[in-house]
Protein backbone atom coordinates (compact mmCIF):
# COMPACT_ATOMS: atom_id res chain seq x y z
CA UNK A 1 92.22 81.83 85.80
CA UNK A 2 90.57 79.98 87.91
CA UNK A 3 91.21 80.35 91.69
CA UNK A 4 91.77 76.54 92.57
CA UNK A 5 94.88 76.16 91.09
CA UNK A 6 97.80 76.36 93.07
CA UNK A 7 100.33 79.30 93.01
CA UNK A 8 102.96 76.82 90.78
CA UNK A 9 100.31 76.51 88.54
CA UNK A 10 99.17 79.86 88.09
CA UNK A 11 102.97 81.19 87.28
CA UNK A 12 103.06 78.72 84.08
CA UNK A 13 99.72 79.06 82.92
CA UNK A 14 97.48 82.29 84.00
CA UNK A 15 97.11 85.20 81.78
CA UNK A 16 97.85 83.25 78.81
CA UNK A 17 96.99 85.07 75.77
CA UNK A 18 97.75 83.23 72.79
CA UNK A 19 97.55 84.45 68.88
CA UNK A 20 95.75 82.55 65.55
CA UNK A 21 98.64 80.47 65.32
CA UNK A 22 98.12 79.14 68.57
CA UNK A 23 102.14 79.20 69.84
CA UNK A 24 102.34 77.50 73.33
CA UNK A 25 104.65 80.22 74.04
CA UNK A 26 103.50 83.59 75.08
CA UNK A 27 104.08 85.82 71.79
CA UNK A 28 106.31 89.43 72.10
CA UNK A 29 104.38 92.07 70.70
CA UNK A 30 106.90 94.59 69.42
CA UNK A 31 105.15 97.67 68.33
CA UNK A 32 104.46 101.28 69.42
CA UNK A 33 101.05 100.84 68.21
CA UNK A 34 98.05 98.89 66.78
CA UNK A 35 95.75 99.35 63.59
CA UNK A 36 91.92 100.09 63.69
CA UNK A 37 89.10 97.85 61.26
CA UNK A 38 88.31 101.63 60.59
CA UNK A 39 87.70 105.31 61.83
CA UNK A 40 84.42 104.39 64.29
CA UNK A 41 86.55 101.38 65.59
CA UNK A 42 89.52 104.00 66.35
CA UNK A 43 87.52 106.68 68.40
CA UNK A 44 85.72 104.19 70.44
CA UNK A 45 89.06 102.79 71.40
CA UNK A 46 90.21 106.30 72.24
CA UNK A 47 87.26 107.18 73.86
CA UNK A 48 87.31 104.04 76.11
CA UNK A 49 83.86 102.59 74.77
CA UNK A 50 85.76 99.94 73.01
CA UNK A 51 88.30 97.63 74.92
CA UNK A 52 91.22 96.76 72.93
CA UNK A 53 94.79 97.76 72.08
CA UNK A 54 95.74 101.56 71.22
CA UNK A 55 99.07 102.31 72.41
CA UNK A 56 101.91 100.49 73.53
CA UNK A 57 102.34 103.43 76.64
CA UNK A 58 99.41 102.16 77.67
CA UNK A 59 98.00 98.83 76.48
CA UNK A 60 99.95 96.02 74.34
CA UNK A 61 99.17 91.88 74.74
CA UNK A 62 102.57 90.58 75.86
CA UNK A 63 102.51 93.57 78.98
CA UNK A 64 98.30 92.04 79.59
CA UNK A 65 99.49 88.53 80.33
CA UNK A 66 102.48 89.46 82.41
CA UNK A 67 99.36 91.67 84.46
CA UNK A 68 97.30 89.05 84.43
CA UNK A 69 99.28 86.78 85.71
CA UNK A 70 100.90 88.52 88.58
CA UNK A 71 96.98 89.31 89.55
CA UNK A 72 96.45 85.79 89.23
CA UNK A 73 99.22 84.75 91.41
CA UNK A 74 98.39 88.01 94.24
CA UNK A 75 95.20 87.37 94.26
CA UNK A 76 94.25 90.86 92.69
CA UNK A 77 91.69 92.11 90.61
CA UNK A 78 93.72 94.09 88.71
CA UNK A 79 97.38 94.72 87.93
CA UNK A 80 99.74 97.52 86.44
CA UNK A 81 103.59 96.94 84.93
CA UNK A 82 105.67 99.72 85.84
CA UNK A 83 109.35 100.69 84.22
CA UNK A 84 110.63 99.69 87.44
CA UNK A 85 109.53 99.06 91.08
CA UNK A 86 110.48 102.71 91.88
CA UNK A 87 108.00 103.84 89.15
CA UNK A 88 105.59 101.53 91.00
CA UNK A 89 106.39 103.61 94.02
CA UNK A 90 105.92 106.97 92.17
CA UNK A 91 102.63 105.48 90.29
CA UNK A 92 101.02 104.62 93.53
CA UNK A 93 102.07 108.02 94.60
CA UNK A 94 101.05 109.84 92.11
CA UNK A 95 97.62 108.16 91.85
CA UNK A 96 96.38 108.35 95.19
CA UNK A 97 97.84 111.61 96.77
CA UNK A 98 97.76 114.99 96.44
CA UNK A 99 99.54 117.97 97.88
CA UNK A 100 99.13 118.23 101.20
CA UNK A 101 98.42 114.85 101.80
CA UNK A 102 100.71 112.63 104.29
CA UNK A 103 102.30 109.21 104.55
CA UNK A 104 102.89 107.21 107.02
CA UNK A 105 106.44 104.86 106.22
CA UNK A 106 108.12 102.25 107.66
CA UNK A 107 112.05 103.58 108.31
CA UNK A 108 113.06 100.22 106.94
CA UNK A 109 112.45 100.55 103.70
CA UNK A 110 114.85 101.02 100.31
CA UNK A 111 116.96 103.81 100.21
CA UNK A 112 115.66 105.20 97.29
CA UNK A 113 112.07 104.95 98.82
CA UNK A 114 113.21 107.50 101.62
CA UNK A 115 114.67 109.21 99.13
CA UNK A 116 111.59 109.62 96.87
CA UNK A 117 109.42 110.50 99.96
CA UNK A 118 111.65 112.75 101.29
CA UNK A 119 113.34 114.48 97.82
CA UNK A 120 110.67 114.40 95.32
CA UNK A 121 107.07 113.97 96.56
CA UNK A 122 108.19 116.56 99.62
CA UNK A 123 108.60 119.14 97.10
CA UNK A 124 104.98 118.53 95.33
CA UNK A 125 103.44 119.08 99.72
CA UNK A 126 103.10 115.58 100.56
CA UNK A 127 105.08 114.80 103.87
CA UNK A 128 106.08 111.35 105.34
CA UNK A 129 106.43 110.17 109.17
CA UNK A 130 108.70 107.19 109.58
CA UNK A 131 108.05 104.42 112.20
CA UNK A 132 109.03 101.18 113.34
CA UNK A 133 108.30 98.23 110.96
CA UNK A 134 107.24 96.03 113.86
CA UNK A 135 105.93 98.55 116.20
CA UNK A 136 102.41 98.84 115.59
CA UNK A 137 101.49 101.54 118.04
CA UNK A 138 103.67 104.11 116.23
CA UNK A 139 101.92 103.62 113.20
CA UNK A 140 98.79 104.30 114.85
CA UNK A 141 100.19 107.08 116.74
CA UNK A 142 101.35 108.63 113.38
CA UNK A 143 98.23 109.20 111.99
CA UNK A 144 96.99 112.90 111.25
CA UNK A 145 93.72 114.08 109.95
CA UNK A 146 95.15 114.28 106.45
CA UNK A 147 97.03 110.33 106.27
CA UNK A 148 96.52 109.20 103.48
CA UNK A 149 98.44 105.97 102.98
CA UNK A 150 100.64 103.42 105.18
CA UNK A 151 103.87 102.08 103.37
CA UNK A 152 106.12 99.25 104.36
CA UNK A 153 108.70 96.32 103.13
CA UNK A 154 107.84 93.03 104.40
CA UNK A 155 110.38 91.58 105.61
CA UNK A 156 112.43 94.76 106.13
CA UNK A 157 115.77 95.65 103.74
CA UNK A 158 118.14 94.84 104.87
CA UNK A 159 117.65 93.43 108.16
CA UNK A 160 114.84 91.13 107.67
CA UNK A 161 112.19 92.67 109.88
CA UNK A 162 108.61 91.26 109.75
CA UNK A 163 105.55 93.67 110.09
CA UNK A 164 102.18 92.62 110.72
CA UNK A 165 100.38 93.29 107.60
CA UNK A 166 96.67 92.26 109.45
CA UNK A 167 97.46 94.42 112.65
CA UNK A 168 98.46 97.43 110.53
CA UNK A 169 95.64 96.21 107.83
CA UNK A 170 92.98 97.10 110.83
CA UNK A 171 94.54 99.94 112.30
CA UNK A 172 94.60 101.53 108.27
CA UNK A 173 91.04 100.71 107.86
CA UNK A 174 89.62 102.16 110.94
CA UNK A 175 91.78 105.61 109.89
CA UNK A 176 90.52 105.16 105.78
CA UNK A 177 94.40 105.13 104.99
CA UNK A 178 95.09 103.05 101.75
CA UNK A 179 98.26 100.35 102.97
CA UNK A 180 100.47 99.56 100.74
CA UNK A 181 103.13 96.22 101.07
CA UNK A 182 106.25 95.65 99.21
CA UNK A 183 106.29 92.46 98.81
CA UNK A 184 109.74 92.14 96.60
CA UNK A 185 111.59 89.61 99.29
CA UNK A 186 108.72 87.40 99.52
CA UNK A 187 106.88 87.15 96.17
CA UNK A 188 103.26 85.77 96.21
CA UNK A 189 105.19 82.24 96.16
CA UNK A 190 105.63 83.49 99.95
CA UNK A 191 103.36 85.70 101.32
CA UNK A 192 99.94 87.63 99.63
CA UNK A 193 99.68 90.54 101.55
CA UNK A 194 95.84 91.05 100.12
CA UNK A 195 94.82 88.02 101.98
CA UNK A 196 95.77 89.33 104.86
CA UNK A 197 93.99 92.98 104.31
CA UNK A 198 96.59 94.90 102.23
CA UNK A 199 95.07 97.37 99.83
CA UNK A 200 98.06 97.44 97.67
CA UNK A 201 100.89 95.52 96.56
CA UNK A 202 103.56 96.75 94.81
CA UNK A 203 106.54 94.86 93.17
CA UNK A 204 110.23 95.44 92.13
CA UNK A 205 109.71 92.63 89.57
CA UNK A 206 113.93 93.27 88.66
CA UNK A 207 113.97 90.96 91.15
CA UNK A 208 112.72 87.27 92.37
CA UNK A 209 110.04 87.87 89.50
CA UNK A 210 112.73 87.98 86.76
CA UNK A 211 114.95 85.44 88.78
CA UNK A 212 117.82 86.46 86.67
CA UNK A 213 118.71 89.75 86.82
CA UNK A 214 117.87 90.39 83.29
CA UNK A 215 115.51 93.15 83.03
CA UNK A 216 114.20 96.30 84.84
CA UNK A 217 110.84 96.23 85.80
CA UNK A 218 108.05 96.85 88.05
CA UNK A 219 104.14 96.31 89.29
CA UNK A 220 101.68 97.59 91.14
CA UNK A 221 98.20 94.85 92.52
CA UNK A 222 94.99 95.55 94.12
CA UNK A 223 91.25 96.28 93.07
CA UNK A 224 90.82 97.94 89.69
CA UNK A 225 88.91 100.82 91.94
CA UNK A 226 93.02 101.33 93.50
CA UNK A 227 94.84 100.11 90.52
CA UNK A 228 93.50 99.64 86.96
CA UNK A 229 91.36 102.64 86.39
CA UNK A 230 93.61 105.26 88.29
CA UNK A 231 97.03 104.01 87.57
CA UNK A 232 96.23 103.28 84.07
CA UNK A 233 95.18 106.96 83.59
CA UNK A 234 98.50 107.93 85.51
CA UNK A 235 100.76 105.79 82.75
CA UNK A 236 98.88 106.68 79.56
CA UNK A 237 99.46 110.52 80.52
CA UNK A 238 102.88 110.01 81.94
CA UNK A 239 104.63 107.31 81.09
CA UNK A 240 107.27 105.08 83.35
CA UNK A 241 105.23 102.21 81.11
CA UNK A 242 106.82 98.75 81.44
CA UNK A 243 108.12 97.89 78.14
CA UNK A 244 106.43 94.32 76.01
CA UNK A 245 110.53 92.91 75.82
CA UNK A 246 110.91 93.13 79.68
CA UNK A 247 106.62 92.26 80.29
CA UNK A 248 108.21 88.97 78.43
CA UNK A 249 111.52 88.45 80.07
CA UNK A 250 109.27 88.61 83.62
CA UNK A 251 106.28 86.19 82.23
CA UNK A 252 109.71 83.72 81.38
CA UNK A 253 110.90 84.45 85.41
CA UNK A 254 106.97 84.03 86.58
CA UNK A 255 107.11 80.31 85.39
CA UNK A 256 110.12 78.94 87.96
CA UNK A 257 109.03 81.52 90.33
CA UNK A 258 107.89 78.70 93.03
CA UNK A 259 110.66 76.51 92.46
CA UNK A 260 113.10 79.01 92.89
CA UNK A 261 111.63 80.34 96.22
CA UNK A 262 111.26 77.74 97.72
CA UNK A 263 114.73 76.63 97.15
CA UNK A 264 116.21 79.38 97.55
CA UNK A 265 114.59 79.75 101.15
CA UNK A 266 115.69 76.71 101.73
CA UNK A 267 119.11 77.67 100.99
CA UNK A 268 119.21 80.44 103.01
CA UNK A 269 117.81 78.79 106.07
CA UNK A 270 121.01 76.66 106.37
CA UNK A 271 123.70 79.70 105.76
CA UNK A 272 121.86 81.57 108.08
CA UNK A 273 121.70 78.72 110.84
CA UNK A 274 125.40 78.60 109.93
CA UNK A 275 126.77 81.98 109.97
CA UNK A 276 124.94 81.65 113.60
CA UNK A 277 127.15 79.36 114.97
CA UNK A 278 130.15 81.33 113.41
CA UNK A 279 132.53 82.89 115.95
CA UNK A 280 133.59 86.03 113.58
CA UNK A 281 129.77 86.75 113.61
CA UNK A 282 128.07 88.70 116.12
CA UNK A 283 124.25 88.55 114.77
CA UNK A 284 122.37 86.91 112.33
CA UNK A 285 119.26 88.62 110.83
CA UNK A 286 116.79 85.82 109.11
CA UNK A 287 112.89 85.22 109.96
CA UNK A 288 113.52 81.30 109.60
CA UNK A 289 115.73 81.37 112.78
CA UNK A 290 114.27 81.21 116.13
CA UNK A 291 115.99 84.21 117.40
CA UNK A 292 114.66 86.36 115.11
CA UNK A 293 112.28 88.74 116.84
CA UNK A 294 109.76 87.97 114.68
CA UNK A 295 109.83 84.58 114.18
CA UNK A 296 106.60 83.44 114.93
CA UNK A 297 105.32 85.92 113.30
CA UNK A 298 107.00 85.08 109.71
CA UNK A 299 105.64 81.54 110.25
CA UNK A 300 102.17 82.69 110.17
CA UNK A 301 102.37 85.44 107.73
CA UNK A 302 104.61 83.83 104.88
CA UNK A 303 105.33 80.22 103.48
CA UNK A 304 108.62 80.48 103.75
CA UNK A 305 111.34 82.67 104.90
CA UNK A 306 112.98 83.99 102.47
CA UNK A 307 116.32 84.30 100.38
CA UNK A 308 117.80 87.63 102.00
CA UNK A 309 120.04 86.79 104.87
CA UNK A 310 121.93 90.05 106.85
CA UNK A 311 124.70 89.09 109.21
CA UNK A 312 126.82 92.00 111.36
CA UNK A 313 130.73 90.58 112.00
CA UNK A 314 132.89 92.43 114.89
CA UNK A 315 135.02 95.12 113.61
CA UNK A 316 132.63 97.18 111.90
CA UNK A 317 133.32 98.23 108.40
CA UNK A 318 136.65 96.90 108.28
CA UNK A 319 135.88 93.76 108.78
CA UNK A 320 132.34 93.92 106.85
CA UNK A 321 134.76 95.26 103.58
CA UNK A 322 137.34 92.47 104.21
CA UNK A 323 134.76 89.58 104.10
CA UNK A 324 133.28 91.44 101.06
CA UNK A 325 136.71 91.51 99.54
CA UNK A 326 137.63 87.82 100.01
CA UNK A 327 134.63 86.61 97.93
CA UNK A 328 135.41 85.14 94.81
CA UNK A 329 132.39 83.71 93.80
CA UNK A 330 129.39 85.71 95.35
CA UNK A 331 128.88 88.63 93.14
CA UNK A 332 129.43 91.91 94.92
CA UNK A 333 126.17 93.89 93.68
CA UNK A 334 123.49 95.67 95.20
CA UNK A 335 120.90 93.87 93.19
CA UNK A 336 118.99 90.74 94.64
CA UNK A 337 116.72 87.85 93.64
CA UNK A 338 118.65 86.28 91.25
CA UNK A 339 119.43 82.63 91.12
CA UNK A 340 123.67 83.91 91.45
CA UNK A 341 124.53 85.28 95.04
CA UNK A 342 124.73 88.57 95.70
CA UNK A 343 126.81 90.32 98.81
CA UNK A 344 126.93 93.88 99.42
CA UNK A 345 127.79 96.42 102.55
CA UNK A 346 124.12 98.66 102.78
CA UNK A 347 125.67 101.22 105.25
CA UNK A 348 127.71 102.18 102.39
CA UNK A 349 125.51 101.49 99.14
CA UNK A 350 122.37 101.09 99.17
CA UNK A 351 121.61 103.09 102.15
CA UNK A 352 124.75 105.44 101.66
CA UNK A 353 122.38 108.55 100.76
CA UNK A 354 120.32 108.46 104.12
CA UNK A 355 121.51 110.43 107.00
CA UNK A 356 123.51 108.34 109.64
CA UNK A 357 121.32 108.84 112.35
CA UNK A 358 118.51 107.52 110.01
CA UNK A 359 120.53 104.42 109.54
CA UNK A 360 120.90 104.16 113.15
CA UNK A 361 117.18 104.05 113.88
CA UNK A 362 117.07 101.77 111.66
CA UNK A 363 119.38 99.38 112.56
CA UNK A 364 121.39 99.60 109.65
CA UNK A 365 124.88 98.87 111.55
CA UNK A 366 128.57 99.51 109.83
CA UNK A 367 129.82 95.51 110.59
CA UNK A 368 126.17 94.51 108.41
CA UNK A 369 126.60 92.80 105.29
CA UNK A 370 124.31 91.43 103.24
CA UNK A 371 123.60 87.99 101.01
CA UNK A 372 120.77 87.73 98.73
CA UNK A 373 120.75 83.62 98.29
CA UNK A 374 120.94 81.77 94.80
CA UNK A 375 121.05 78.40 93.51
CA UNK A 376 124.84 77.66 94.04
CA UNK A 377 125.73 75.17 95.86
CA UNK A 378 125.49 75.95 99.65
CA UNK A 379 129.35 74.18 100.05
CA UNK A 380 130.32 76.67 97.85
CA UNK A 381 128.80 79.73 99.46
CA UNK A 382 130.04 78.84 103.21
CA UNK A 383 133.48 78.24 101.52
CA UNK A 384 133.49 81.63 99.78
CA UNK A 385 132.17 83.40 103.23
CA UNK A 386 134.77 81.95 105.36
CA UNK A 387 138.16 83.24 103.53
CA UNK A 388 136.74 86.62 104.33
CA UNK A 389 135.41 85.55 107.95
CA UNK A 390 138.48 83.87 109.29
CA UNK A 391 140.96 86.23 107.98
CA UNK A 392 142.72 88.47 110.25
């Protein structure tokens, strides 16, 4: 699509790929696999001479446009769905190391992440340093002979902190380490980490892509050198394939994606502003406020700030569980990026599996909660917040 249209635009209308009945809505293609004119036709599509559909593990339409739009609204060449962002994780993995190769990772990144670094890929001889999100030293000071790849969140679960994507960017290119930017809590509504010299860009698209909390999915962007040719090899022999139902559900969530960021951001400027003033609540973690360390940064690197907001309340977990508890209309879930609010305790779920002196480094406090902003009405949200705050 063409690259003058604006990001709104691109969500409705790139990748379209539409049928011989012409339907203005992008068709669900439903099958395992596809039918050859004849037997020449069928090996040169096995052999790669011919491009066209095979295999649904590998190529089908409706899984195409939701890749070509994603690329479209990244700014990619090329684009690979995923089963979920934690196949996207394992795809990039598995695509671009090898045994004895190492990683350099934020330490503020998904539990799971850690988890995969440090459970699964650790077994196959690839080992992972973890550093400070913000601290860009460390990440240079990290690097061995046999880096092979810088990982980070941008901003930071759950605390919101913002890396500097160019800074590391330079430092990763001088070293020949891929980087690699998960960009689920900004979208490229917010923030297109290639334009500011990411190599990679991998997605969680279960989340703000969706908008709903609907499907499970994933993606991987970048240059069909990083992403199309070896990652495409990786799924047809493997597998964690994004399925055509969910590739449609996401193309659906791709459409509001602007609108919904934006005001969503919006929304979660003004809780954040006022859970600051709030005398039950010690710290407020949210790149739109001015005391957030990396404020400045956040308004150069992203177009908005964001729907996650983490606040800490005095009195630890007790008090953390007790606000928690009082909700009755934010939905306690670890999930996030759908249009209904979402509250959970991370010191106890979704970074529960990580060592406590790991959650300590990074920052990851027992009084922290966390809101993932919807669409509700912000009245509503401060009301539900405040029965747990101002309880005793």
């Amino acid at each position: 699509m063409a690259k003058a249209y604006e990001i709104a635009t691109k969500g409705v209308r790139a990748g379209q790929l539409r049928t011989e009945f012409q339907e203005h809505s992008e068709a669900l293609f439903l099958t395992s696999s596809f039918v050859f004119k004849n037997a020449k036709q069928a090996a040169a599509r096995f052999a790669g001479e011919d491009e066209g559909m095979v295999y649904t593990r590998y190529t089908n339409p409706t899984v195409s446009m939701f890749q070509e739009r994603l690329a479209a609204l990244e700014g990619a060449e090329s684009c690979v769905g995923t089963s979920s962002g934690m196949a996207a994780i394992l795809t990039t993995a598995m695509a671009h190391l090898r045994s004895g190769d190492h990683v350099v990772c934020s330490n503020a990144v998904f539990g799971a992440t850690i988890q995969l670094f440090n459970n699964v890929l650790s077994r196959f001889g690839v080992e992972t340093t973890y550093v400070s999100p913000t601290r860009t030293d460390e990440w240079r000071a990290a690097i061995r002979k046999n880096t092979r790849l810088f990982f980070l969140e941008t901003p930071s679960n759950p605390l919101t902190e913002i890396s500097d994507i160019a800074a590391l960017s330079e430092i990763a290119k001088k070293a020949k380490v891929l980087l690699a930017v998960d960009n689920v809590f900004c979208t490229p509504a917010l923030q297109r980490p290639l334009e500011l010299g990411a190599d990679l860009v991998i997605h969680s698209a279960t989340k703000y892509l969706d908008g709903q909390g609907r499907v499970i999915a994933g993606a991987v962007c970048g240059s069909k050198k990083l992403v199309g040719d070896p990652m495409t090899l990786f799924l047809r022999n493997a597998g964690p394939t994004m399925s055509p139902f969910n590739a449609w559900v996401v193309l659906k969530g791709l459409e509001t994606l602007s609108l919904r960021m934006q005001a969503q951001s919006a929304a979660a400027l003004e809780l954040a502003q006022w859970l600051e003033g709030h005398p039950k609540v010690s710290r407020v973690h949210y790149p739109g406020l001015e005391s957030h360390p990396q404020h400045q940064l956040a308004k150069r690197q992203q177009r908005a700030s964001g729907a996650v907001v983490s606040f800490e309340v005095k009195g630890g977990r007790d008090a953390a569980w007790r606000v928690i508890d009082s909700t009755r209309l934010l939905s306690v879930t670890a999930n996030l990026g759908d249009v209904k609010t979402t509250i959970i305790h991370p010191a106890s779920t979704t970074h529960g599996r990580i060592s406590a002196e790991a959650r300590a480094a990074a920052g990851i406090s027992e009084g922290l909660i966390r809101v993932a902003v919807g669409l509700e009405a912000l009245e509503d949200l401060q009301e539900d917040l405040s029965r747990g705050l101002e309880a005793e």
